[in-house]
N, C-alpha and C. Protein backbone atom coordinates (compact mmCIF):
# COMPACT_ATOMS: atom_id res chain seq x y z
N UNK A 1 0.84 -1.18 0.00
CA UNK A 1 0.00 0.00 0.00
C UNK A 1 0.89 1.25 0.00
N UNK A 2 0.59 2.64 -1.02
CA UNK A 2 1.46 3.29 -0.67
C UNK A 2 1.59 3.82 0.66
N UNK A 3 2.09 4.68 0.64
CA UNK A 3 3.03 5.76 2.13
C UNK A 3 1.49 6.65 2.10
N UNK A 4 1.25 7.36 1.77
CA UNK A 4 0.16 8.19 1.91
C UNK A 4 -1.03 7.45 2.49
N UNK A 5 -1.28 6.21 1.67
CA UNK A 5 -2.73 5.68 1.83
C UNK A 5 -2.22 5.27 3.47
N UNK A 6 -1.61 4.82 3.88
CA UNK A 6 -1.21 4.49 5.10
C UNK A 6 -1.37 4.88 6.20
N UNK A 7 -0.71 6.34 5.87
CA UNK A 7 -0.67 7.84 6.62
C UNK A 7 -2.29 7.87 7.20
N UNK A 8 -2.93 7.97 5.88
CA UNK A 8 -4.46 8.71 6.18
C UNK A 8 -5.19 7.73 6.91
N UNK A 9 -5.07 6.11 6.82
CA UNK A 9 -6.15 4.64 7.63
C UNK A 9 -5.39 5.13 8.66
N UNK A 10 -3.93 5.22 9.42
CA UNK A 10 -3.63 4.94 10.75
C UNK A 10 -3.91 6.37 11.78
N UNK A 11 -4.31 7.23 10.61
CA UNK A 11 -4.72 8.62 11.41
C UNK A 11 -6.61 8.25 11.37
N UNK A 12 -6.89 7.49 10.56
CA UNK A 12 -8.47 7.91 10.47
C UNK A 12 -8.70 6.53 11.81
N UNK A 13 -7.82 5.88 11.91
CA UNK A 13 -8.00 5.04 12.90
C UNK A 13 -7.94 5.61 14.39
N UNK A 14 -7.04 6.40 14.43
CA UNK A 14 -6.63 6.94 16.02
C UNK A 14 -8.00 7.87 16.09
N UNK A 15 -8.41 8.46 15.12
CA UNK A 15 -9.58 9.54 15.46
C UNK A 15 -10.57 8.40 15.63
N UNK A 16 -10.60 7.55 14.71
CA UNK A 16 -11.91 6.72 14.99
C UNK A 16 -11.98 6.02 15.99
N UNK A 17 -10.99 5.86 16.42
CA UNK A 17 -11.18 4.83 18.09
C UNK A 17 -11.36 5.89 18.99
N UNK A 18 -10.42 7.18 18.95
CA UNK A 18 -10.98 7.86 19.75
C UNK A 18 -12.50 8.65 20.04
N UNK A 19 -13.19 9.10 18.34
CA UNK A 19 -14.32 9.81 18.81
C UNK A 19 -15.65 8.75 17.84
N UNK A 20 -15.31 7.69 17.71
CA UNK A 20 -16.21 6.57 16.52
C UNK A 20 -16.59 7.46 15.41
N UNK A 21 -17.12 6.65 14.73
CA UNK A 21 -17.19 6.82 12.95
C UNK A 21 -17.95 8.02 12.92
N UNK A 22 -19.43 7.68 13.66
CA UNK A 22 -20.16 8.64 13.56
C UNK A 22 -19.82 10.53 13.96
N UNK A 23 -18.70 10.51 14.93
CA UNK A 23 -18.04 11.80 14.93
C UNK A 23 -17.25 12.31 14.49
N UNK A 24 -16.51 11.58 13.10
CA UNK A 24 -15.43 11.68 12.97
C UNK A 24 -15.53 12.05 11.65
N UNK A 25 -14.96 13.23 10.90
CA UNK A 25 -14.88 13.77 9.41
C UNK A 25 -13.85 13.76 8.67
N UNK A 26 -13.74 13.61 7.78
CA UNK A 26 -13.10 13.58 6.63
C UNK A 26 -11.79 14.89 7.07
N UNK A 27 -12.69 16.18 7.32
CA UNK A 27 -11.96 17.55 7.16
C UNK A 27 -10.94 17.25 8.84
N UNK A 28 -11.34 16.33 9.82
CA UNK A 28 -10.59 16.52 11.25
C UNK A 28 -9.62 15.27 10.74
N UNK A 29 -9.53 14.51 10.11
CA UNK A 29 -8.55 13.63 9.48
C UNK A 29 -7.49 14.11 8.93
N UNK A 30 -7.97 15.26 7.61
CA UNK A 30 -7.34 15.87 6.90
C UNK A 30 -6.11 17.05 7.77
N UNK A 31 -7.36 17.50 8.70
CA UNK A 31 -6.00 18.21 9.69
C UNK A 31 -5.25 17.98 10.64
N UNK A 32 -5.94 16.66 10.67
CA UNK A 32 -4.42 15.70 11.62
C UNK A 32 -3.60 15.87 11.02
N UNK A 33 -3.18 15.51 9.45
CA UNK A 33 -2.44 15.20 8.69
C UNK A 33 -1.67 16.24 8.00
N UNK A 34 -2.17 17.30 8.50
CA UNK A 34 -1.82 18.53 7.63
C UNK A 34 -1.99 18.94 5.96
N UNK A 35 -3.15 17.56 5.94
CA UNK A 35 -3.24 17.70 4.14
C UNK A 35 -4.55 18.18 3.66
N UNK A 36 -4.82 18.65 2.37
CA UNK A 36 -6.36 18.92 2.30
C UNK A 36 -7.23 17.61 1.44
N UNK A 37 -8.35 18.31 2.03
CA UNK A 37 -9.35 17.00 2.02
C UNK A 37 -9.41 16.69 0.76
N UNK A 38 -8.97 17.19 -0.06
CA UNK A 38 -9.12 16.10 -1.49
C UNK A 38 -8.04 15.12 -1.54
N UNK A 39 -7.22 15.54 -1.30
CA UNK A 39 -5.46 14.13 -1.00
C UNK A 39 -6.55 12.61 -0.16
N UNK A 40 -7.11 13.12 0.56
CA UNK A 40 -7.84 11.86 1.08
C UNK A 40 -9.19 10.94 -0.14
N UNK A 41 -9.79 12.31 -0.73
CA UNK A 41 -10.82 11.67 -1.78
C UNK A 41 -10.13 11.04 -3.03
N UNK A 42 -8.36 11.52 -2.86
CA UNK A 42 -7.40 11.09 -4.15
C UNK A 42 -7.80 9.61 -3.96
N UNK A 43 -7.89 8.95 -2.43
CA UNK A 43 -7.50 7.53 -2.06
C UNK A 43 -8.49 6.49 -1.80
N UNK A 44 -9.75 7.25 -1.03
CA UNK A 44 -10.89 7.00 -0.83
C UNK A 44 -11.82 7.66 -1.33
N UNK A 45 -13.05 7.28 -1.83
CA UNK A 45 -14.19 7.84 -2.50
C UNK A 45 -15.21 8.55 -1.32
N UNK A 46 -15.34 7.91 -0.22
CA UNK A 46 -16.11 8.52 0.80
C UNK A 46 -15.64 8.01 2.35
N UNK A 47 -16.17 8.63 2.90
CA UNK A 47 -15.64 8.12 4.69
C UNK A 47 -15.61 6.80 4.73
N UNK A 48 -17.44 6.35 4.50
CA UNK A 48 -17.10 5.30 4.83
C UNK A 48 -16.12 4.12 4.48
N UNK A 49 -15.80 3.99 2.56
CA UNK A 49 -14.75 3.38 2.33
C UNK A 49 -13.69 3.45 3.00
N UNK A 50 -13.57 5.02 3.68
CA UNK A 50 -12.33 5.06 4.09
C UNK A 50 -11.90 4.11 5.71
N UNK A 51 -13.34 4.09 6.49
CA UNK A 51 -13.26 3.33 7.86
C UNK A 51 -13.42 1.79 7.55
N UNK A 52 -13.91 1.24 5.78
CA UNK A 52 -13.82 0.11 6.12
C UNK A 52 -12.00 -0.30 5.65
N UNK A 53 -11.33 0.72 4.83
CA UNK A 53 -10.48 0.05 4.53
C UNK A 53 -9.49 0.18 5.90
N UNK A 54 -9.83 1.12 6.77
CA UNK A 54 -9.20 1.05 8.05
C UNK A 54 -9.05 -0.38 8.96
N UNK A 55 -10.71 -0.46 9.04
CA UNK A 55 -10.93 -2.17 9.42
C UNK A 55 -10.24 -3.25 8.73
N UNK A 56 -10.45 -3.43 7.77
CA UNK A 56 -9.45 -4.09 7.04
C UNK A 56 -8.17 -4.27 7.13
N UNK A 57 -7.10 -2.85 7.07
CA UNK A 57 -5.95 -2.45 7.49
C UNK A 57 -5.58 -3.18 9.03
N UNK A 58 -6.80 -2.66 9.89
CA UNK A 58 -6.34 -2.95 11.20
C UNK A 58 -6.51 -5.07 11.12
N UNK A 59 -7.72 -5.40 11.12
CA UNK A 59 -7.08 -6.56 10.84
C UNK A 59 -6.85 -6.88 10.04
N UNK A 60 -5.64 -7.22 9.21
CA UNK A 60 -4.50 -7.66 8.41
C UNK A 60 -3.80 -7.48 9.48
N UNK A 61 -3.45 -6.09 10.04
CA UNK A 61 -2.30 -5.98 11.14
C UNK A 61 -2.72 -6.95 12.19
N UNK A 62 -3.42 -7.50 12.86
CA UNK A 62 -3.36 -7.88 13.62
C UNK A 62 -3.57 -9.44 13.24
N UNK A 63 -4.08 -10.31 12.14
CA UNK A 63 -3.43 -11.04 11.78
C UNK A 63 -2.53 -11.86 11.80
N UNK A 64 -1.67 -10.98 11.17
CA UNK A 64 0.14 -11.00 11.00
C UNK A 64 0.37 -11.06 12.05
N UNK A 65 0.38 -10.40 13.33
CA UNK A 65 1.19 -9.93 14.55
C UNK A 65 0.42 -11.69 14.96
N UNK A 66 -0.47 -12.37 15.26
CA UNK A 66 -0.33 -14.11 15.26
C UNK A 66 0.27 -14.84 14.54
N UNK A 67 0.50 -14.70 13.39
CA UNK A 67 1.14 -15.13 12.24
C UNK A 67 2.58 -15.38 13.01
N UNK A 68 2.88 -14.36 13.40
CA UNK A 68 4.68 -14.12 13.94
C UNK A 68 4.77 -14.68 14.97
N UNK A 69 4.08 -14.77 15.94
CA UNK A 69 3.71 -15.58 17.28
C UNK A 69 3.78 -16.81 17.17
N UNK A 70 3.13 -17.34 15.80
CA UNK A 70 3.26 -18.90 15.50
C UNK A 70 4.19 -19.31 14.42
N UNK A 71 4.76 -18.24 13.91
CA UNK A 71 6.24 -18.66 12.60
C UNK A 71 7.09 -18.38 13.69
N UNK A 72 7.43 -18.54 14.48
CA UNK A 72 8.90 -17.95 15.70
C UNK A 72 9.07 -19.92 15.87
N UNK A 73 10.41 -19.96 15.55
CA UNK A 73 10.73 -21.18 15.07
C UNK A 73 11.45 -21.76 16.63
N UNK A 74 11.30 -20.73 17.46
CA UNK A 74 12.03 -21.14 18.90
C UNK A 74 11.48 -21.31 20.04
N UNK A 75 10.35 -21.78 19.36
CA UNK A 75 8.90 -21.67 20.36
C UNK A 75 8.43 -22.92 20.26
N UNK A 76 8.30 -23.53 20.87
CA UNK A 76 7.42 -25.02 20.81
C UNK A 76 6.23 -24.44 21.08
N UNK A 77 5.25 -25.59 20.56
CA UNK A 77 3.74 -24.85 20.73
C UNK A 77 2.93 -24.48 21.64
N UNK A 78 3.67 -25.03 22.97
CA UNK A 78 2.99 -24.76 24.07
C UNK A 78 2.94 -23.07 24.37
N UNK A 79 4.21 -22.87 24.56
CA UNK A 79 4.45 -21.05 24.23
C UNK A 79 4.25 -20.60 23.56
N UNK A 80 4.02 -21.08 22.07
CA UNK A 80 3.29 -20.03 21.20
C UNK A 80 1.57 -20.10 21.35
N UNK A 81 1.13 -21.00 21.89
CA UNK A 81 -0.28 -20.41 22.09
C UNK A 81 -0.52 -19.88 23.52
N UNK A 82 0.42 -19.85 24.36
CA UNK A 82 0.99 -19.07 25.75
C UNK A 82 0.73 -17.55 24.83
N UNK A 83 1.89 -17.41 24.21
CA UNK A 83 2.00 -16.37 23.60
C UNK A 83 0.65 -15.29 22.85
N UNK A 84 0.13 -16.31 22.00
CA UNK A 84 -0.60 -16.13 21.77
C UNK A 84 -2.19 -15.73 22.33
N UNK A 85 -2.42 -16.33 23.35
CA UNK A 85 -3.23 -15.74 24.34
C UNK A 85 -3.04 -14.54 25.40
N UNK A 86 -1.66 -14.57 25.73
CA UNK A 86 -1.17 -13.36 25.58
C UNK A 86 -1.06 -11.96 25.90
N UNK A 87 -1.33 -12.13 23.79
CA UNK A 87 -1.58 -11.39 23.40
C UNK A 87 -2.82 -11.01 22.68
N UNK A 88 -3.80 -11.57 22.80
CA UNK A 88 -5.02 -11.15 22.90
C UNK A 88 -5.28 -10.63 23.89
N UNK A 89 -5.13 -10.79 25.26
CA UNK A 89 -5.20 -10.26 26.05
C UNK A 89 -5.11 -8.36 25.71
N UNK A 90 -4.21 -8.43 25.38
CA UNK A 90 -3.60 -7.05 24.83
C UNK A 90 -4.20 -6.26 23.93
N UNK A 91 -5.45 -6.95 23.44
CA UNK A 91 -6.10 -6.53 21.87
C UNK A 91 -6.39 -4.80 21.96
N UNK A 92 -7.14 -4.62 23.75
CA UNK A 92 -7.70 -2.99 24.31
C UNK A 92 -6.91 -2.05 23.62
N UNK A 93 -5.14 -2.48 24.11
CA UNK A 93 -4.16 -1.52 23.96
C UNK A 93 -3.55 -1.68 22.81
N UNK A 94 -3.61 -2.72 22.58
CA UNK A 94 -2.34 -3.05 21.13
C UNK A 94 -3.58 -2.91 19.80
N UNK A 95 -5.12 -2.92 19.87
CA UNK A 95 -5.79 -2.68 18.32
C UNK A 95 -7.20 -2.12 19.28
N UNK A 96 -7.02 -1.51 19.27
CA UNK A 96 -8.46 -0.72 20.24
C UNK A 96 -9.34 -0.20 19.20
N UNK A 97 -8.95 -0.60 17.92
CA UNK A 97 -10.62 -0.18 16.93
C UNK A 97 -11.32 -1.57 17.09
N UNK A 98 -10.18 -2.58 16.60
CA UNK A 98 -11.10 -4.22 16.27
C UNK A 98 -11.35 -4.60 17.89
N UNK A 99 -10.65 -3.91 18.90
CA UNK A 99 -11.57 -3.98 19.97
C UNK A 99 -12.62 -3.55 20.25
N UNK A 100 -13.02 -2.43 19.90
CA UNK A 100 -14.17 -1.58 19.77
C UNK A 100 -15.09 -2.59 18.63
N UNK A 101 -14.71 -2.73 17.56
CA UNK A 101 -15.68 -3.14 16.89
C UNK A 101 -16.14 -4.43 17.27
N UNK A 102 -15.07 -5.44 18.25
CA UNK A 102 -15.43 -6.85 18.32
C UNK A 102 -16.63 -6.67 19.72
N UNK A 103 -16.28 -6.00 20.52
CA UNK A 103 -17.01 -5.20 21.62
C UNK A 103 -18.52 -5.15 21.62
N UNK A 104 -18.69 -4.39 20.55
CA UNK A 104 -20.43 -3.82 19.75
C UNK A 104 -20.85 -2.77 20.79
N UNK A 105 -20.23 -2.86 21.94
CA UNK A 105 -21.05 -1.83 22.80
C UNK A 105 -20.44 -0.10 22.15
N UNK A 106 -20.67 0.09 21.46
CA UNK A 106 -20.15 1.43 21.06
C UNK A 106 -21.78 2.44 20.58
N UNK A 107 -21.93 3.38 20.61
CA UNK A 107 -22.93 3.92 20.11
C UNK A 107 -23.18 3.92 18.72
N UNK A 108 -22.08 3.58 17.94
CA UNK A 108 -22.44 3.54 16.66
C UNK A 108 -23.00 2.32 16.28
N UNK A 109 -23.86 2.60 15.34
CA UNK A 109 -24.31 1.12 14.30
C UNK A 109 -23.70 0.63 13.83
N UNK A 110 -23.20 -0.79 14.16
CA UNK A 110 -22.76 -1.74 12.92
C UNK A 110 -22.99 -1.94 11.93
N UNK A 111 -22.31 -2.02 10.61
CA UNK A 111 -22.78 -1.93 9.77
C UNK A 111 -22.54 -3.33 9.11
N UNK A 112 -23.39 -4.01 8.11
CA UNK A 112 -23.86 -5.19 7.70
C UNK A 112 -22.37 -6.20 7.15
N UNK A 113 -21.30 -5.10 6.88
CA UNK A 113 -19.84 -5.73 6.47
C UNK A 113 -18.85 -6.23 7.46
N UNK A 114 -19.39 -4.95 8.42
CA UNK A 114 -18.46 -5.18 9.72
C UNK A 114 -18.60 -6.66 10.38
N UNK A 115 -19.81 -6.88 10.16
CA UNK A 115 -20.26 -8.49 10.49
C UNK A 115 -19.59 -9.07 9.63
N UNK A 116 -19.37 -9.18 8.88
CA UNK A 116 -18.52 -9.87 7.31
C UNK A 116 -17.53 -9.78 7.82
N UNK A 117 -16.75 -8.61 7.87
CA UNK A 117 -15.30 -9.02 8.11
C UNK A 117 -14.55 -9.31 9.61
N UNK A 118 -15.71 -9.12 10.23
CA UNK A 118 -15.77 -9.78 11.59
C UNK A 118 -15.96 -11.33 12.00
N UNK A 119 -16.72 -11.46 10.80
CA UNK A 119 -16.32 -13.00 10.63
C UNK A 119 -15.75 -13.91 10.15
N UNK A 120 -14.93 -13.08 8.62
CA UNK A 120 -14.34 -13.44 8.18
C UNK A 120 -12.45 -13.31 8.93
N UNK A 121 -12.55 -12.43 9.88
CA UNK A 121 -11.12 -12.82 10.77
C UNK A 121 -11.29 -13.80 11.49
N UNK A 122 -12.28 -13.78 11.91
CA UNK A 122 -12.34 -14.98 13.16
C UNK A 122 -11.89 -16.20 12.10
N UNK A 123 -12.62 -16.53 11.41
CA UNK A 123 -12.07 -17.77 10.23
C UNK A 123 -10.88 -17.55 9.56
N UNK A 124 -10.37 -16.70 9.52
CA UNK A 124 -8.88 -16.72 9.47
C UNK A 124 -7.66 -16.68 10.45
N UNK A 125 -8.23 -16.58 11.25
CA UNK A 125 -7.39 -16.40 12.66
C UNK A 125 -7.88 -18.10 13.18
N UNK A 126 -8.64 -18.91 12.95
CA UNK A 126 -9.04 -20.07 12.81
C UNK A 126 -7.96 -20.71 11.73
N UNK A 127 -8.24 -20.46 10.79
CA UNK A 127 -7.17 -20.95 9.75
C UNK A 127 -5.47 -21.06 9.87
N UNK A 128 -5.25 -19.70 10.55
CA UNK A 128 -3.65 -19.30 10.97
C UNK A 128 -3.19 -20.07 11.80
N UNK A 129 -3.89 -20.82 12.40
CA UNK A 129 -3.41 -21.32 13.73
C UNK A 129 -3.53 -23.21 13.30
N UNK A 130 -4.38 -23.30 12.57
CA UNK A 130 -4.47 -24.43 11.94
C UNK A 130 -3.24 -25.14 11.08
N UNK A 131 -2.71 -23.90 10.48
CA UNK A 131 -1.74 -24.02 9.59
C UNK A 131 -0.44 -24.34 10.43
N UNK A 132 -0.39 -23.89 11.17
CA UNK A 132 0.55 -24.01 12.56
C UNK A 132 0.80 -25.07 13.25
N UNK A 133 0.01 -25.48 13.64
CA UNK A 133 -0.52 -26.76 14.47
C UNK A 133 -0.10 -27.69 14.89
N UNK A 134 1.13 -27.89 13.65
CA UNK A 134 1.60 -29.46 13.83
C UNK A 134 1.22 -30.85 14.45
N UNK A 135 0.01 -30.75 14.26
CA UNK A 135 -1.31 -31.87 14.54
C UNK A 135 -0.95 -32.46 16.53
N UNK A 136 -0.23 -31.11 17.08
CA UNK A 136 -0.38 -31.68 18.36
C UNK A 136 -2.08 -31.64 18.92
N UNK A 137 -2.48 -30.88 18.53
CA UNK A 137 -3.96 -30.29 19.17
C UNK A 137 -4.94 -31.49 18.53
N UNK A 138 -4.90 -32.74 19.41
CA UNK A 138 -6.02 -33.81 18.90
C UNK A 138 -5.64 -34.60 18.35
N UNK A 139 -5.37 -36.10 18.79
CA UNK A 139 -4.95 -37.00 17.85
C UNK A 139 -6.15 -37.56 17.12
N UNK A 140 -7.45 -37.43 17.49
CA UNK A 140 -8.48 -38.40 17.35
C UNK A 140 -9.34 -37.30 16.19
N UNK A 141 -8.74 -37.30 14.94
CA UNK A 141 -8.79 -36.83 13.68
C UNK A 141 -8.94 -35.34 13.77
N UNK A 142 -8.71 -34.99 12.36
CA UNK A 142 -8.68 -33.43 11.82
C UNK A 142 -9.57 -32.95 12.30
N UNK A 143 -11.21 -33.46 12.65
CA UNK A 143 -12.45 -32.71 12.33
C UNK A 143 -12.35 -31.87 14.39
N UNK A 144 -11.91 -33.07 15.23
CA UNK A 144 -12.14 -32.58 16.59
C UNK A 144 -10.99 -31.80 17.02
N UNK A 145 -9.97 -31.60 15.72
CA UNK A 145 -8.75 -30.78 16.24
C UNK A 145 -8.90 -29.57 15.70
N UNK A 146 -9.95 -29.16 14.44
CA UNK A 146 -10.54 -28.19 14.59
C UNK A 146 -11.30 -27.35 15.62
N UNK A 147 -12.34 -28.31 15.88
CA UNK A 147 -13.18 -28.12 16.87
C UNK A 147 -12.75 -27.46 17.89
N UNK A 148 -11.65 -27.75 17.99
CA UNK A 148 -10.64 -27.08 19.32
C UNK A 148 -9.83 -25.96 18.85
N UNK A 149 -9.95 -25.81 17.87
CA UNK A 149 -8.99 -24.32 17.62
C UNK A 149 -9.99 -23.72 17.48
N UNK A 150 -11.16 -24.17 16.61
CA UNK A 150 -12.00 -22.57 16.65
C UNK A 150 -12.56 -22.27 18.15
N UNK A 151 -12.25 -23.43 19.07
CA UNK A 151 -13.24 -23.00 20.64
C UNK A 151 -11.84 -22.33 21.25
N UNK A 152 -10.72 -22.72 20.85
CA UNK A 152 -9.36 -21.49 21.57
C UNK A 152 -9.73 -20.18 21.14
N UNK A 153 -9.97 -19.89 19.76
CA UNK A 153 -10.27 -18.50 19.20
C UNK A 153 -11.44 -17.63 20.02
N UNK A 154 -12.71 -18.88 19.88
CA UNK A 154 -13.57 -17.76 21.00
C UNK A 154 -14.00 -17.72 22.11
N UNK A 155 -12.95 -18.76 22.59
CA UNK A 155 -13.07 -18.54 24.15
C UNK A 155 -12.08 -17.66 24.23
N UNK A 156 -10.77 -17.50 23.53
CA UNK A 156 -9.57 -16.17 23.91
C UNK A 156 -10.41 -14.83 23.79
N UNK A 157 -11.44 -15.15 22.80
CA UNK A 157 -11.79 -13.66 22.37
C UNK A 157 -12.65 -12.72 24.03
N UNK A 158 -13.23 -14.31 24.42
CA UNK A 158 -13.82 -14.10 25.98
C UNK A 158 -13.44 -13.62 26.69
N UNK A 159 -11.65 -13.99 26.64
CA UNK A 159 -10.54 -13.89 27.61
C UNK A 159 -10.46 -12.25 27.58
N UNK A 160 -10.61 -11.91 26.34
CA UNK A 160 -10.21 -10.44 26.69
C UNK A 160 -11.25 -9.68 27.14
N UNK A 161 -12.62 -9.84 26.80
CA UNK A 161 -13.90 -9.11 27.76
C UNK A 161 -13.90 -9.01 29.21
N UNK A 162 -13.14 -10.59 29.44
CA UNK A 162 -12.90 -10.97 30.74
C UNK A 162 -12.06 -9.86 31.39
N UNK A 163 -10.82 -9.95 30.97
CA UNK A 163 -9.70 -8.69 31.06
C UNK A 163 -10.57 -7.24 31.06
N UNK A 164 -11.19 -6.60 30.22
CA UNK A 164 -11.33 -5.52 30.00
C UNK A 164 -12.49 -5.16 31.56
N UNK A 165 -13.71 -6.18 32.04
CA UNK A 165 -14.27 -6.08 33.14
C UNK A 165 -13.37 -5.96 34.36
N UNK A 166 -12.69 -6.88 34.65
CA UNK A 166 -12.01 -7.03 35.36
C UNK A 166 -11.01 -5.83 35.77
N UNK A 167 -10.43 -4.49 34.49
CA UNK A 167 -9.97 -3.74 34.87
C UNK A 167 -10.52 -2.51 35.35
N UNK A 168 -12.08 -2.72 34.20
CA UNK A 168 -13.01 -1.60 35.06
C UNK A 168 -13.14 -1.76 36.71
N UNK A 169 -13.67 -2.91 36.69
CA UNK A 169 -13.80 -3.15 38.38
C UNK A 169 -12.82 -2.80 39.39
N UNK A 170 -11.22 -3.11 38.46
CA UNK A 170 -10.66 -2.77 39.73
C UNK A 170 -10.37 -3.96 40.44
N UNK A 171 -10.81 -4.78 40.01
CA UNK A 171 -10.37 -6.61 40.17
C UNK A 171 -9.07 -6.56 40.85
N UNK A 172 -8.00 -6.63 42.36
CA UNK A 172 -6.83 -6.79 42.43
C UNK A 172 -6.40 -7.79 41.99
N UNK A 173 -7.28 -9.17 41.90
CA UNK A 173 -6.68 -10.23 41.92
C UNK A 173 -6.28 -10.80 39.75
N UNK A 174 -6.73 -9.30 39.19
CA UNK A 174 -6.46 -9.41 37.64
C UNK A 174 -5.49 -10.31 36.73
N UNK A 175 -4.13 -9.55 37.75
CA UNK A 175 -2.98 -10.54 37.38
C UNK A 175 -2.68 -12.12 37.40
N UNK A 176 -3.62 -12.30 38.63
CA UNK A 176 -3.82 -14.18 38.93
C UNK A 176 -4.59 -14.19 37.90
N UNK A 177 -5.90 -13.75 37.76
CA UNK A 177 -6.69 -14.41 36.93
C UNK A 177 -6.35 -14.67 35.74
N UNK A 178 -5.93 -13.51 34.78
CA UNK A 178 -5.12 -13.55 33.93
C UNK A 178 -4.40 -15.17 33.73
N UNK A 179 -3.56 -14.79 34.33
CA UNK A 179 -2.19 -16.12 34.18
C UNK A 179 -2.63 -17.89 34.28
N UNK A 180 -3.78 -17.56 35.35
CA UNK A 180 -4.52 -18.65 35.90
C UNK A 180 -5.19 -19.29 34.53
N UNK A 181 -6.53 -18.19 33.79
CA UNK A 181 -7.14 -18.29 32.47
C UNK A 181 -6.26 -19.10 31.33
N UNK A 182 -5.04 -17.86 31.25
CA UNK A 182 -3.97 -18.21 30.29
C UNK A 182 -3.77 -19.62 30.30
N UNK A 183 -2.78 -20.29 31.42
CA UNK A 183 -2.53 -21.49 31.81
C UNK A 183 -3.16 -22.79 31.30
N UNK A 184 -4.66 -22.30 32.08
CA UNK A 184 -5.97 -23.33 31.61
C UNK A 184 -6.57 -23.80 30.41
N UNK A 185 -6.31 -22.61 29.78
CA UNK A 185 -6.60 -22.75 28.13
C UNK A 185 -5.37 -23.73 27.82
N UNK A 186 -4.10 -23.13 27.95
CA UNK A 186 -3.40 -23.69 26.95
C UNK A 186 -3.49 -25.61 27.67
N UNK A 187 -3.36 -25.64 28.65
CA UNK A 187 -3.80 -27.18 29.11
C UNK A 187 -4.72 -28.02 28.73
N UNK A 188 -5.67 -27.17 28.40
CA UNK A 188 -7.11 -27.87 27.80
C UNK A 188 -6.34 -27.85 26.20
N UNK A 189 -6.08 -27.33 25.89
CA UNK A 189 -5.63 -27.22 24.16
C UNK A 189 -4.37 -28.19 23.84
N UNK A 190 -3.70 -27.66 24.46
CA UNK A 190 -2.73 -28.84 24.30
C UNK A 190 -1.98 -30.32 24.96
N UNK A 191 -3.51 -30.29 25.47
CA UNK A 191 -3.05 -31.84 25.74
C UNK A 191 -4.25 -32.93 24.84
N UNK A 192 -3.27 -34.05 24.84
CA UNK A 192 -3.43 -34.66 23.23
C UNK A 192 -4.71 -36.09 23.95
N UNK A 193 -5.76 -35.87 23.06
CA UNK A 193 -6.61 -36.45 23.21
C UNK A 193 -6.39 -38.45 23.48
């Protein structure tokens, strides 16, 4: 993607997590950036193209950043889905739009794609990890060693709602739980049927 188109998704992203879609303009983008609002219509045709190719942008990035978690060749798998849980954990701070959007509690309306490509990560983030796998997760065929990666994906995704309550509250005991959660998953996951 070029340098510009880049520029304008990771700025229309910081405004959009900070004030959501519905508050957020084209012209307060443009003067983040110091550019005028047609350099943005050069790239995108309207806002909204422009917040879905953000979504998009953001997961791809976040994607990849599992991708690397599970290509790290010095990791046996137990730590990379250690790892990997993680860092979901982390999703608030490290992708706070696809947190927001995985969330729904936001005032804005979802819109009919966001479901699309909301589901279409989850099935790829299903897939990524599949590819990975090295058939420790289930000896007792392909179909129940699926079964178990897509229930790691959304029970992690749990993990982080879990996290995000837990810090509203004020939870001291966060850090146990955390590690405790972490632990449990990967025990249930990787031990071989």
């Amino acid at each position: 993607m070029k340098t510009r188109k880049i520029e304008i998704i990771k700025t229309a992203e910081k405004r959009i997590t900070r004030h959501g879609i519905h508050k957020t303009t084209l012209e307060e983008i443009a003067r983040d950036l110091r550019i005028g609002k047609a350099t943005i219509y050069h790239y995108f045709n309207s806002k909204e193209e422009l917040y879905r190719s953000t979504i998009e942008w953001v997961i791809e990035e976040y994607l990849n950043s599992i991708k690397i978690i599970f290509e790290n060749e010095n990791n046996n798998q137990e730590i990379k889905f250690h790892e990997y849980l993680t860092h979901k954990l982390m999703m608030q701070e490290k992708f706070p739009l696809l947190y927001i959007l995985l969330d729904g509690n936001t005032s804005d309306s979802i819109f009919e794609w966001e479901k699309l490509l909301i589901k279409k990560m989850l099935t790829e983030e299903v897939e990524l990890i599949k590819l990975f796998d090295n058939s420790r997760l289930g000896k007792n065929g392909e179909a129940k060693k699926n079964k178990k990666i897509e229930m790691l994906v959304h029970l992690s995704n749990g993990l982080i709602f879990s996290n995000s309550i837990s810090k509203k509250i004020e939870s001291e005991s966060i850090i146990e739980l955390q590690a405790l959660s972490i632990n449990t998953l990967c025990k249930i996951f990787m031990d071989e049927d």
